[in-house]
C-alpha atoms as a PDB file:
ATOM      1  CA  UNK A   1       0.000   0.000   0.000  1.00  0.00           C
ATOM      2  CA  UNK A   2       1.333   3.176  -0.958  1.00  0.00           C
ATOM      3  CA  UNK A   3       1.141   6.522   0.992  1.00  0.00           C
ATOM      4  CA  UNK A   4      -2.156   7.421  -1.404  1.00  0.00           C
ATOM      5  CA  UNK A   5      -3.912   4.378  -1.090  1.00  0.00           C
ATOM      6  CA  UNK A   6      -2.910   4.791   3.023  1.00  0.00           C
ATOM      7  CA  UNK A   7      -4.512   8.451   3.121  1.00  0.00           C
ATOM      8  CA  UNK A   8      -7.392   7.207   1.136  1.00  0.00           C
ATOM      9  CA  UNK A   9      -8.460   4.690   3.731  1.00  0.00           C
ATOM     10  CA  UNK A  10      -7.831   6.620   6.285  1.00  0.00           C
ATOM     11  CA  UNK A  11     -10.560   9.606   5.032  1.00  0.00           C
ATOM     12  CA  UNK A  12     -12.919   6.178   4.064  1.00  0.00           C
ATOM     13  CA  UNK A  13     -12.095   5.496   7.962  1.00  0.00           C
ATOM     14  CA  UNK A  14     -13.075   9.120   9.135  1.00  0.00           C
ATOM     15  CA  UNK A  15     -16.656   8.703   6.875  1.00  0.00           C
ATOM     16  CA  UNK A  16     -17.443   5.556   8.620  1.00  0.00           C
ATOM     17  CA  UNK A  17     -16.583   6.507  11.983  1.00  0.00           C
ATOM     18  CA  UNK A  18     -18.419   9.604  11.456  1.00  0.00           C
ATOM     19  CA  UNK A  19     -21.411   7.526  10.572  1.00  0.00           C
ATOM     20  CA  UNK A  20     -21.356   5.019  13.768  1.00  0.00           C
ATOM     21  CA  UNK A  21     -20.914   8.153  15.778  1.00  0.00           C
ATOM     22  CA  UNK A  22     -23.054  10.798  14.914  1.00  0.00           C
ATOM     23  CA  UNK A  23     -23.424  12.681  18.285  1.00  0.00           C
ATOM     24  CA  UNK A  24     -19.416  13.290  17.657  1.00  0.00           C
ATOM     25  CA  UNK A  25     -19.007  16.117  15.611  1.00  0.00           C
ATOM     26  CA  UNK A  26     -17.244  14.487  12.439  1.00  0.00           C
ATOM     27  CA  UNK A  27     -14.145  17.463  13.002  1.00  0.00           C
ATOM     28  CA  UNK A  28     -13.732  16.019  15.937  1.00  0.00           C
ATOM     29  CA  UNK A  29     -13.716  12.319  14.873  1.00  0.00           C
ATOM     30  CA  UNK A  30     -11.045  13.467  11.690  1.00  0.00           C
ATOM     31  CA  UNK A  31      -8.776  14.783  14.392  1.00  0.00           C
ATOM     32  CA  UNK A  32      -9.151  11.653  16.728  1.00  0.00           C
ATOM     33  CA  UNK A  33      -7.871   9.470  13.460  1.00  0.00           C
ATOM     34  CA  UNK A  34      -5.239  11.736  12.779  1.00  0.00           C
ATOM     35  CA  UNK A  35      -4.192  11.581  16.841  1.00  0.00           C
ATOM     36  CA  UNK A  36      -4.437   7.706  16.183  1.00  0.00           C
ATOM     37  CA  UNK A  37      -2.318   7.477  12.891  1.00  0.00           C
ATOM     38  CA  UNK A  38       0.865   8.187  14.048  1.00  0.00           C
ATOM     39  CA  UNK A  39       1.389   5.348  16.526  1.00  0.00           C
ATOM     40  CA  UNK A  40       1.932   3.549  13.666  1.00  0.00           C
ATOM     41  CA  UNK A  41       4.547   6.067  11.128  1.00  0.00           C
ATOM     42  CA  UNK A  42       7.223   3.176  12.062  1.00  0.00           C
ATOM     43  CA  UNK A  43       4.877   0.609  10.945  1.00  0.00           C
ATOM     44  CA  UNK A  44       7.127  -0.930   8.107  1.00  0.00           C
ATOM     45  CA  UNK A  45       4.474  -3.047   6.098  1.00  0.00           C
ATOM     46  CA  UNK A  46       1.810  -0.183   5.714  1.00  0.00           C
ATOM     47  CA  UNK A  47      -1.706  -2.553   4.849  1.00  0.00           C
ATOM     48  CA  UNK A  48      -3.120  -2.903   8.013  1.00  0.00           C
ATOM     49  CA  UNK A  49      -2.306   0.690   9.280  1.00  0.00           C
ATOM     50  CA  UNK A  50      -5.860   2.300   8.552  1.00  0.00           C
ATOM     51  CA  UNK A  51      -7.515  -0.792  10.505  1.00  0.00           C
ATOM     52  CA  UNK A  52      -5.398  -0.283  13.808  1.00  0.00           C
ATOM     53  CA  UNK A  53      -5.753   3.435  13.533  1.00  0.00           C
ATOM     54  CA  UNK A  54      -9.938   2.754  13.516  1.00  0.00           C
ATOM     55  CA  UNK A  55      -9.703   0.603  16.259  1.00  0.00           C
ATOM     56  CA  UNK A  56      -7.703   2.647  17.870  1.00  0.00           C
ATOM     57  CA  UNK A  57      -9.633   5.982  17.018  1.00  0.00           C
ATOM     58  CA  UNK A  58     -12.861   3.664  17.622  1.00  0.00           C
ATOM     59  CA  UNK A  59     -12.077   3.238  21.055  1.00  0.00           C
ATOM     60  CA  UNK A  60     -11.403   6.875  21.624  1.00  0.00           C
ATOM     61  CA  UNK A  61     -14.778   7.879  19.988  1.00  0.00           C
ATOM     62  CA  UNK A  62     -16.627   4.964  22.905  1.00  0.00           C
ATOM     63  CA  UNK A  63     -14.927   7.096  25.493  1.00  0.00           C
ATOM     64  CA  UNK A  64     -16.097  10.796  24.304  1.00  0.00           C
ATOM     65  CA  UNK A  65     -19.675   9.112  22.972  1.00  0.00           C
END
């Protein structure tokens, strides 16, 4: 996965996070992915990065929901 196809998932990962938590405003849930993503810039095989950032980000959303 390349960085493109990384940001990509990560914005399809703010839309569907948005959606399951709609009492979160969604600039709130883009800037509780982007707090998320960079636990994993050392990460060296990228494909499963935007799926531990929405858990990650997921869990963070439970808490402020």
């Amino acid at each position: 996965m390349d960085r493109s196809d990384e940001d990509r998932a990560i914005n399809e990962v703010v839309e569907r996070l948005a959606k399951q938590f709609p009492r979160v405003p969604a600039g709130e849930v883009a800037e509780v992915v982007s707090q998320s993503r960079p636990e994993f810039d050392d990460v060296p095989i990228r494909d499963f990065v935007p799926l531990f950032v929405e858990r990650g980000a997921k869990q963070r959303l439970r808490e402020l929901a």
